[in-house]
PDB file of N, CA and C in Angstrom:
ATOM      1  N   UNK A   1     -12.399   5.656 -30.034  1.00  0.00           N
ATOM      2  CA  UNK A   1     -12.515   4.257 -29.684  1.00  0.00           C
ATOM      3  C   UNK A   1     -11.766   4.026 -28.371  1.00  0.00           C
ATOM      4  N   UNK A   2     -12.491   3.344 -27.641  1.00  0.00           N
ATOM      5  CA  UNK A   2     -11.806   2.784 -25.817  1.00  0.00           C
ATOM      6  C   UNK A   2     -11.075   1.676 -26.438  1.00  0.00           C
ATOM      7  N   UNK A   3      -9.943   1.840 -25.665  1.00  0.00           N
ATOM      8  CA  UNK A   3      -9.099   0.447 -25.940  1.00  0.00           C
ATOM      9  C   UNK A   3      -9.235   0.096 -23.923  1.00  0.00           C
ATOM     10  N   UNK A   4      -9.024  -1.105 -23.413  1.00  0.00           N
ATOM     11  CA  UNK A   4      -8.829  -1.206 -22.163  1.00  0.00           C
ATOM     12  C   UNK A   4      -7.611  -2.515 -22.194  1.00  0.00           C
ATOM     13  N   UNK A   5      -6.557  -2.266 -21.699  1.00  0.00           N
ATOM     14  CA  UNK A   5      -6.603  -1.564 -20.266  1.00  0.00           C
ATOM     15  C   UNK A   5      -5.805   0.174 -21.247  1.00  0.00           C
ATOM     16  N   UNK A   6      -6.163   1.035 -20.428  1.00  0.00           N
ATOM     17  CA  UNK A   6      -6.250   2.526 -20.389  1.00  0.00           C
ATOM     18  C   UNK A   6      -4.867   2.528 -21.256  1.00  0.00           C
ATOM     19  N   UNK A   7      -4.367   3.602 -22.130  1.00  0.00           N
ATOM     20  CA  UNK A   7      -2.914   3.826 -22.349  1.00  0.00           C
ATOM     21  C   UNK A   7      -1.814   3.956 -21.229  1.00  0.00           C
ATOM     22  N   UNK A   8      -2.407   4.861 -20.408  1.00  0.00           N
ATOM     23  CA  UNK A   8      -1.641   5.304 -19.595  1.00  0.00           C
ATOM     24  C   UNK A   8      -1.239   4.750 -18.109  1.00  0.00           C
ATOM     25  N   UNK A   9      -1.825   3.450 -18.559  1.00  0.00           N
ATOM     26  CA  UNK A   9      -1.680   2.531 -17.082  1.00  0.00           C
ATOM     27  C   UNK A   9      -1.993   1.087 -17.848  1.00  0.00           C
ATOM     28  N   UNK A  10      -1.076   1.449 -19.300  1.00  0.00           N
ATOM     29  CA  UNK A  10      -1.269  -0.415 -19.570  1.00  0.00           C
ATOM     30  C   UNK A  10      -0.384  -1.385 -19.415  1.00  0.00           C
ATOM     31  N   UNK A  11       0.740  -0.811 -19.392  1.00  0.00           N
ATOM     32  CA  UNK A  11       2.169  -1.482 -18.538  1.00  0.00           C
ATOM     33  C   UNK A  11       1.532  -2.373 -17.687  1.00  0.00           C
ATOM     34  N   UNK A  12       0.912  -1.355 -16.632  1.00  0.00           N
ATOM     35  CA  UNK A  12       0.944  -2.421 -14.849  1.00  0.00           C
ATOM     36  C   UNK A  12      -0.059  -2.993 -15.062  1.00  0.00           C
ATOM     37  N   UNK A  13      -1.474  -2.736 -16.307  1.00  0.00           N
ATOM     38  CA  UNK A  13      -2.571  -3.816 -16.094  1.00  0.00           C
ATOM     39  C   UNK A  13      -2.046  -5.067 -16.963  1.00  0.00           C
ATOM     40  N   UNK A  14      -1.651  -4.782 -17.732  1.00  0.00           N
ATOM     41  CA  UNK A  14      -0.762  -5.918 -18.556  1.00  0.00           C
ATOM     42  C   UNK A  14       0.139  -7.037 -17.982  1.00  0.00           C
ATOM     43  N   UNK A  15       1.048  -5.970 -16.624  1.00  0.00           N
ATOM     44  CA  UNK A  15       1.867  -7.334 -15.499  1.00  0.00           C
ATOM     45  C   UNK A  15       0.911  -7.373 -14.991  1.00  0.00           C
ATOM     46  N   UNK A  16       0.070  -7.300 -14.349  1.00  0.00           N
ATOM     47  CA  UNK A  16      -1.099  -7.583 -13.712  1.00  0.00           C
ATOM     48  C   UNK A  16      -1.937  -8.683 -13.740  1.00  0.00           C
ATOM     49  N   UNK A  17      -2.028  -8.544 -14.908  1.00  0.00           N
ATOM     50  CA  UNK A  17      -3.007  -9.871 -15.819  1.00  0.00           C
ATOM     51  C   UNK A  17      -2.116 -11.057 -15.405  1.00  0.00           C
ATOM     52  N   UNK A  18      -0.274 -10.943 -15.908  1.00  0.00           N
ATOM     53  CA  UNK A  18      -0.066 -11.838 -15.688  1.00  0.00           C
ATOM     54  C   UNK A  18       0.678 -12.484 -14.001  1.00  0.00           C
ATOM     55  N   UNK A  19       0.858 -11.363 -13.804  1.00  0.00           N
ATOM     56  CA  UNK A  19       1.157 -12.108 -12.294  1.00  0.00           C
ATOM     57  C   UNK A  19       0.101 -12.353 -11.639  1.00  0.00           C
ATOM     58  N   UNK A  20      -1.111 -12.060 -11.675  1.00  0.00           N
ATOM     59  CA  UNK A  20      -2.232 -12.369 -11.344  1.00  0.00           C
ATOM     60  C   UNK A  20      -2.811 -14.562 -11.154  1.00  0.00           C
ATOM     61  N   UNK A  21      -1.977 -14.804 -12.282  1.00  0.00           N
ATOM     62  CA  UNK A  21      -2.432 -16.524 -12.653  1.00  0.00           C
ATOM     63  C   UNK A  21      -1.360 -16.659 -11.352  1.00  0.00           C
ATOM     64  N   UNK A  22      -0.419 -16.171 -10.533  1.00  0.00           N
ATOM     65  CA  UNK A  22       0.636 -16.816  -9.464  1.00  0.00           C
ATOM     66  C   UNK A  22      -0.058 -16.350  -8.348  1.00  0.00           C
ATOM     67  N   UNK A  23      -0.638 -15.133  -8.460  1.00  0.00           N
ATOM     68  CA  UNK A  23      -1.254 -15.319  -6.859  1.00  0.00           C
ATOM     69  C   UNK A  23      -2.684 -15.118  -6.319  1.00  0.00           C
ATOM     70  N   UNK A  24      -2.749 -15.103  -5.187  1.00  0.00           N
ATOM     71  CA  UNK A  24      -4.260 -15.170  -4.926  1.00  0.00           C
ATOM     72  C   UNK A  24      -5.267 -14.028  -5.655  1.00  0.00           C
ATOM     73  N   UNK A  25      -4.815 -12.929  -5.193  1.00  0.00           N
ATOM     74  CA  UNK A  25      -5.891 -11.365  -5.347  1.00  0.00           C
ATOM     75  C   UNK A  25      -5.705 -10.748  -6.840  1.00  0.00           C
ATOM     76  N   UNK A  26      -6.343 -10.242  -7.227  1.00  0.00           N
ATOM     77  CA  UNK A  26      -6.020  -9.093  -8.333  1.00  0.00           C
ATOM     78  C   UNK A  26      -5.314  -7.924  -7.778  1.00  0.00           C
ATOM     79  N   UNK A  27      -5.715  -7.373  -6.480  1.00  0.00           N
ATOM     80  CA  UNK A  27      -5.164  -6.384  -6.008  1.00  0.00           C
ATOM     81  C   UNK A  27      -3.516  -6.615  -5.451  1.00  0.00           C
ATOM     82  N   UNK A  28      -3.075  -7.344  -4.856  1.00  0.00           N
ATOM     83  CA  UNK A  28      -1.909  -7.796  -5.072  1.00  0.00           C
ATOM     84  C   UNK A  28      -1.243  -7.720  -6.205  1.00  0.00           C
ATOM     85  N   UNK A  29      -1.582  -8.448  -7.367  1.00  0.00           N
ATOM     86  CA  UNK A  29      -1.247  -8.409  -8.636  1.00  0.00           C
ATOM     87  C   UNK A  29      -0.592  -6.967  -9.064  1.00  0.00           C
ATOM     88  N   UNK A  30      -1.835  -6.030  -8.806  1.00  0.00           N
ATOM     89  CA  UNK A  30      -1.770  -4.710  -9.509  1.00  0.00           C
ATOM     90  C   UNK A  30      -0.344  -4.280  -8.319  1.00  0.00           C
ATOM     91  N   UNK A  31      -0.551  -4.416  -6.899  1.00  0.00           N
ATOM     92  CA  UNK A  31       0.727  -3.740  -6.141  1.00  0.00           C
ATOM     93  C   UNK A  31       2.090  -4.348  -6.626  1.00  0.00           C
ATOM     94  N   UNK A  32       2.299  -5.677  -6.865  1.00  0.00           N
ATOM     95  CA  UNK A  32       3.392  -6.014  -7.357  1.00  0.00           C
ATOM     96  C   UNK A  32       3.509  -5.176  -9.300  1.00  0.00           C
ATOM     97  N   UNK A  33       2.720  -5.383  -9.929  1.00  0.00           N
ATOM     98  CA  UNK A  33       2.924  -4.052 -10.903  1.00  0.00           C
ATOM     99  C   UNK A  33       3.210  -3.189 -11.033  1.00  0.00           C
ATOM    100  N   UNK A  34       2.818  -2.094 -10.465  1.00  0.00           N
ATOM    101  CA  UNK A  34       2.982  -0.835  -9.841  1.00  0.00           C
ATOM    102  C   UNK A  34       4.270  -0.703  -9.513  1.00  0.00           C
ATOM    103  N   UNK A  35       4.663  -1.792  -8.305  1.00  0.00           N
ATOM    104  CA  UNK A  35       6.057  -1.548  -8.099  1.00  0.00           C
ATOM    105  C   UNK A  35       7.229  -1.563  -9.250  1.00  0.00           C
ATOM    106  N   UNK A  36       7.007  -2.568 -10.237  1.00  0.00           N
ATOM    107  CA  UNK A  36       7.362  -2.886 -11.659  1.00  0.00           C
ATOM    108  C   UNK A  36       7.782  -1.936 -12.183  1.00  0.00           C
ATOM    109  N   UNK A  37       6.535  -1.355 -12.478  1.00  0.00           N
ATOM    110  CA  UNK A  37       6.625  -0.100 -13.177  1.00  0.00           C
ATOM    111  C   UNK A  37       7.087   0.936 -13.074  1.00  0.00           C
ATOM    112  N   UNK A  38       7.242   1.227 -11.958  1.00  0.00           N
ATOM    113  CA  UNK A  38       8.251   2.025 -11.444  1.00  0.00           C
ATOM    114  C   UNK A  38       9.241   2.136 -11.010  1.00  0.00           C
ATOM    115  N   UNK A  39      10.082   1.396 -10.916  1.00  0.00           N
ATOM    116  CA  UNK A  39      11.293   1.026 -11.017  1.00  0.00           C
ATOM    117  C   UNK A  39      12.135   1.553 -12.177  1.00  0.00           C
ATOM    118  N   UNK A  40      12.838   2.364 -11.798  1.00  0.00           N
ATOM    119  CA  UNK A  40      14.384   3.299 -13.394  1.00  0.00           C
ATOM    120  C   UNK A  40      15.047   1.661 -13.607  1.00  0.00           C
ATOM    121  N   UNK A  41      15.036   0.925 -13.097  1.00  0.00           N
ATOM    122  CA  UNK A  41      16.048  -0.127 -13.996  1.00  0.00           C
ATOM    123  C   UNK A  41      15.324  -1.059 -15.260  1.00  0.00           C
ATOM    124  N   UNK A  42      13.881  -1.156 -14.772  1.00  0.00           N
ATOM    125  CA  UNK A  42      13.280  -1.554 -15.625  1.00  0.00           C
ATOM    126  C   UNK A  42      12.665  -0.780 -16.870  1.00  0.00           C
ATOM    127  N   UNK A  43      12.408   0.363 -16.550  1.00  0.00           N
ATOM    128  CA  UNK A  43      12.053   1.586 -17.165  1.00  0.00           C
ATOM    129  C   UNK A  43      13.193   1.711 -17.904  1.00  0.00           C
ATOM    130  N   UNK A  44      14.367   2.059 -17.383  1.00  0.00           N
ATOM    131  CA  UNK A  44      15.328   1.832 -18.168  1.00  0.00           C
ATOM    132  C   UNK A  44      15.731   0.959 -19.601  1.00  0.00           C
ATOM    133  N   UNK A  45      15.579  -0.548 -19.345  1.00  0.00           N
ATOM    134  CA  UNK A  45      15.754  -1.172 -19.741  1.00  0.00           C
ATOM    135  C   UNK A  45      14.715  -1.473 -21.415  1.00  0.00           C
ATOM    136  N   UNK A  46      13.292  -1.260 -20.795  1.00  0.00           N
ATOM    137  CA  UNK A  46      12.750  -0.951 -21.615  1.00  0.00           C
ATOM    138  C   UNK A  46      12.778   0.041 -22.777  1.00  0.00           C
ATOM    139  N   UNK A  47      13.033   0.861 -22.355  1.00  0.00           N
ATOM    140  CA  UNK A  47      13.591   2.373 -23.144  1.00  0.00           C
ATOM    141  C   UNK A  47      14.703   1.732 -24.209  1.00  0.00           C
ATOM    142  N   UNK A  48      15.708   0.909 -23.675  1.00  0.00           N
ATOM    143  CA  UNK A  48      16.850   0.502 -24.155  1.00  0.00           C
ATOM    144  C   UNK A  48      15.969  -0.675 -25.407  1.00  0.00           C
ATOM    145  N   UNK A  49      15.277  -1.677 -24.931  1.00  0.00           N
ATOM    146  CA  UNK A  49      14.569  -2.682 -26.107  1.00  0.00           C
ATOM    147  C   UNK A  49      14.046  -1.876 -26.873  1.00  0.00           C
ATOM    148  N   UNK A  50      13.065  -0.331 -26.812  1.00  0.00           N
ATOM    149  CA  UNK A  50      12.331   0.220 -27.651  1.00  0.00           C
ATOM    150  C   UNK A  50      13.214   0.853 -28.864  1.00  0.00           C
ATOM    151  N   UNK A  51      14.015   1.429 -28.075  1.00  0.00           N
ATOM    152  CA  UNK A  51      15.123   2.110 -28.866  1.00  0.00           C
ATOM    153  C   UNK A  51      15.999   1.059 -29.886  1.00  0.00           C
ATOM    154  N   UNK A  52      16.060   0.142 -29.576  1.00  0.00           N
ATOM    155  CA  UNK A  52      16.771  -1.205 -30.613  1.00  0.00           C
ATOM    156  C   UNK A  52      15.496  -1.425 -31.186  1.00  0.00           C
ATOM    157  N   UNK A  53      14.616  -1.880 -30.590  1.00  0.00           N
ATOM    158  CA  UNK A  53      13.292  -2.135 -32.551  1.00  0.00           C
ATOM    159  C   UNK A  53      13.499  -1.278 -32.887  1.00  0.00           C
ATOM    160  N   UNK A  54      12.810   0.253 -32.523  1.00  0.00           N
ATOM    161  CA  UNK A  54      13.190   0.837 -33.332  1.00  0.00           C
ATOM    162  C   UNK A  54      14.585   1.192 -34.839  1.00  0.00           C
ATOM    163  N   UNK A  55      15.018   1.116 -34.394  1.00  0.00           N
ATOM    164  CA  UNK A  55      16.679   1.244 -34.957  1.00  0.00           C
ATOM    165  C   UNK A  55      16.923   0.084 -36.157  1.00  0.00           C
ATOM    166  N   UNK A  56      15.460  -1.032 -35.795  1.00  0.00           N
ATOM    167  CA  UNK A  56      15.715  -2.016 -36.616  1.00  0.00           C
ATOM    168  C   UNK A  56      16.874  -3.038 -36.050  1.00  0.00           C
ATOM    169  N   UNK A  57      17.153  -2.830 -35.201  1.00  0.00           N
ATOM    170  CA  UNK A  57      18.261  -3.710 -34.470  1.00  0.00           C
ATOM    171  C   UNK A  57      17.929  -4.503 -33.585  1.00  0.00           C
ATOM    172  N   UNK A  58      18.392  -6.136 -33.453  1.00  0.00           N
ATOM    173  CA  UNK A  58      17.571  -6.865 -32.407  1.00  0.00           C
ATOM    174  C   UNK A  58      18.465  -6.409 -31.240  1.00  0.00           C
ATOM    175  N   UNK A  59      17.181  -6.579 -29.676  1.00  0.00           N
ATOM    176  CA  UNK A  59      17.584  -5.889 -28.689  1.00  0.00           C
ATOM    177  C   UNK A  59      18.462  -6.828 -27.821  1.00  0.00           C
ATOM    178  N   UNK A  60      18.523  -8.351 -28.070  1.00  0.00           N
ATOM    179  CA  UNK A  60      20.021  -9.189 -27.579  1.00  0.00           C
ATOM    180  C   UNK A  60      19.343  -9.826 -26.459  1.00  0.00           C
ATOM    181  N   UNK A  61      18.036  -9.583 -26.111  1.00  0.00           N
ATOM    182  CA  UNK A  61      17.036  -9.789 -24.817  1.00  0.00           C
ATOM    183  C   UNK A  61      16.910 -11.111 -24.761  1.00  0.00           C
ATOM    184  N   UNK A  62      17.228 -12.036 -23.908  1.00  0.00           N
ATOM    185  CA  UNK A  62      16.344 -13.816 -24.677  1.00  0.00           C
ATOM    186  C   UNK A  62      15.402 -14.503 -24.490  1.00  0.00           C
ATOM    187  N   UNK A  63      14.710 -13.358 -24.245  1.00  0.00           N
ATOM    188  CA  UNK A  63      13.177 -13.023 -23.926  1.00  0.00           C
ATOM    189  C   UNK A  63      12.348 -12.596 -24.796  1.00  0.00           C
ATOM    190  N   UNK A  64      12.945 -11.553 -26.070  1.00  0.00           N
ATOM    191  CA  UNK A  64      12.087 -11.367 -27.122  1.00  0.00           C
ATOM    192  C   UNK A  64      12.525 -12.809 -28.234  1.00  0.00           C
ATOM    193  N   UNK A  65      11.484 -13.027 -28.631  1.00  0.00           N
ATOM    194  CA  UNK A  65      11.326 -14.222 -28.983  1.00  0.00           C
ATOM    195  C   UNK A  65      12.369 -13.980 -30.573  1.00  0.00           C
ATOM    196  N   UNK A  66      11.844 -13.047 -31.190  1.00  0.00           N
ATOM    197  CA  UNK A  66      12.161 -12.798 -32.340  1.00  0.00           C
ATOM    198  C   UNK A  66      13.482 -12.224 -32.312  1.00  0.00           C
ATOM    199  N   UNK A  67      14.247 -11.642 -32.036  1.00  0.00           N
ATOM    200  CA  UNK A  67      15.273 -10.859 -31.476  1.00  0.00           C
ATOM    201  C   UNK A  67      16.109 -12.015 -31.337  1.00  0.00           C
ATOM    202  N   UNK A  68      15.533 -12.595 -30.413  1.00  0.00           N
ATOM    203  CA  UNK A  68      16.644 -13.614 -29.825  1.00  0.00           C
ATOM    204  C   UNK A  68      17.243 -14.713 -30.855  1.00  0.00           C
ATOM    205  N   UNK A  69      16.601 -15.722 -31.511  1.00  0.00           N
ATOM    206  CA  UNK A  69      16.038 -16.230 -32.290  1.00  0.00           C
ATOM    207  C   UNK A  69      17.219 -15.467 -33.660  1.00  0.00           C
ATOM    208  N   UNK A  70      16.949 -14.466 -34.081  1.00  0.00           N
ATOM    209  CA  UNK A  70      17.633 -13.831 -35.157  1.00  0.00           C
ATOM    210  C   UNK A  70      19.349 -13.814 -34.585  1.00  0.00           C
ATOM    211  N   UNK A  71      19.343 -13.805 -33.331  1.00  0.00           N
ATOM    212  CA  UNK A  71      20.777 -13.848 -32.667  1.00  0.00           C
ATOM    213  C   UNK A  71      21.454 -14.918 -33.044  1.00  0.00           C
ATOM    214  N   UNK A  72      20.644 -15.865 -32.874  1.00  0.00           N
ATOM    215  CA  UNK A  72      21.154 -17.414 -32.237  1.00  0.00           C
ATOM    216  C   UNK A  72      21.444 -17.626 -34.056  1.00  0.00           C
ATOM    217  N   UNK A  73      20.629 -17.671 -35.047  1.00  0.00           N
ATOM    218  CA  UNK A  73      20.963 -17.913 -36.289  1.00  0.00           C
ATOM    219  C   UNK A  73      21.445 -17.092 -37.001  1.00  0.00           C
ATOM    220  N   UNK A  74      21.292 -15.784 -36.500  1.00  0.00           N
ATOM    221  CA  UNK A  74      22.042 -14.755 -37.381  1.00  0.00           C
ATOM    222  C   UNK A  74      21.359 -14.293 -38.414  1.00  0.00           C
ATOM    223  N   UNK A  75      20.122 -14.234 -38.802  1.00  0.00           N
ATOM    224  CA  UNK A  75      19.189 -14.559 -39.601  1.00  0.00           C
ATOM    225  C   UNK A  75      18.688 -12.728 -39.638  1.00  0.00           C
ATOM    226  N   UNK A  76      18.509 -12.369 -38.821  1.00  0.00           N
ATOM    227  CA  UNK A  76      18.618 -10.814 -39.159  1.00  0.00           C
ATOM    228  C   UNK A  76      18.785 -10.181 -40.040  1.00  0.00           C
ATOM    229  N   UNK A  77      17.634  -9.623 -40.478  1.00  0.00           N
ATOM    230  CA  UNK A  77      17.941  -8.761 -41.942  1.00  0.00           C
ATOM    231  C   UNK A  77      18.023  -7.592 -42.034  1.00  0.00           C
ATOM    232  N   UNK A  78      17.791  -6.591 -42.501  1.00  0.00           N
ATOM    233  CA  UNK A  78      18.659  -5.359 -42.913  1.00  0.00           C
ATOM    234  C   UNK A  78      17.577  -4.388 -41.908  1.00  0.00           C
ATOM    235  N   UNK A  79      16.140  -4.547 -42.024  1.00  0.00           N
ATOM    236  CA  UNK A  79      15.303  -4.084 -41.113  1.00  0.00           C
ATOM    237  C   UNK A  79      15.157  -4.243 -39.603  1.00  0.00           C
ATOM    238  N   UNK A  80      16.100  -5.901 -39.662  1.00  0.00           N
ATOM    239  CA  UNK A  80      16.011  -5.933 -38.138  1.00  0.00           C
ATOM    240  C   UNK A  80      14.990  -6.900 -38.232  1.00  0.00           C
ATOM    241  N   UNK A  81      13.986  -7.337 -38.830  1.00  0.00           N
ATOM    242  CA  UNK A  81      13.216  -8.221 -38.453  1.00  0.00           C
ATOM    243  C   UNK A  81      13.607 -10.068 -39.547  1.00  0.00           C
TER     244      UNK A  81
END
């Protein structure tokens, strides 16, 4: 089964999509992605949120909705969710 956008380039079509509604081109879009994506601090960082779901632990981000949310009330349960 095709899933789109591709596995291996769904990061940058994913920022893509959305930086796309701020500026004119799609192709723009995708260069500001790209750059995104490649970036070790963000890469980084990500690695760091994956590794906390995983673990069952919220990642402290206040950006993940759920995570955050479990912070603020403390509401966090033993799974993490």
């Amino acid at each position: 089964m095709s899933v789109y956008p591709p596995v291996d380039d769904r990061l940058k079509r994913l920022l893509a999509q959305e930086i796309n509604c701020s500026v004119d081109t799609f192709k723009l879009a995708l260069w500001i992605a790209d750059g995104i994506v490649k970036s070790p601090e963000i890469r980084a960082e990500l690695e760091r949120i994956a590794t906390a779901h995983h673990a069952g632990q919220p990642c402290g981000d206040r950006h993940c909705a759920h995570c955050w949310n479990a912070t603020l009330t403390g509401s966090a349960t033993e799974d993490g969710k």
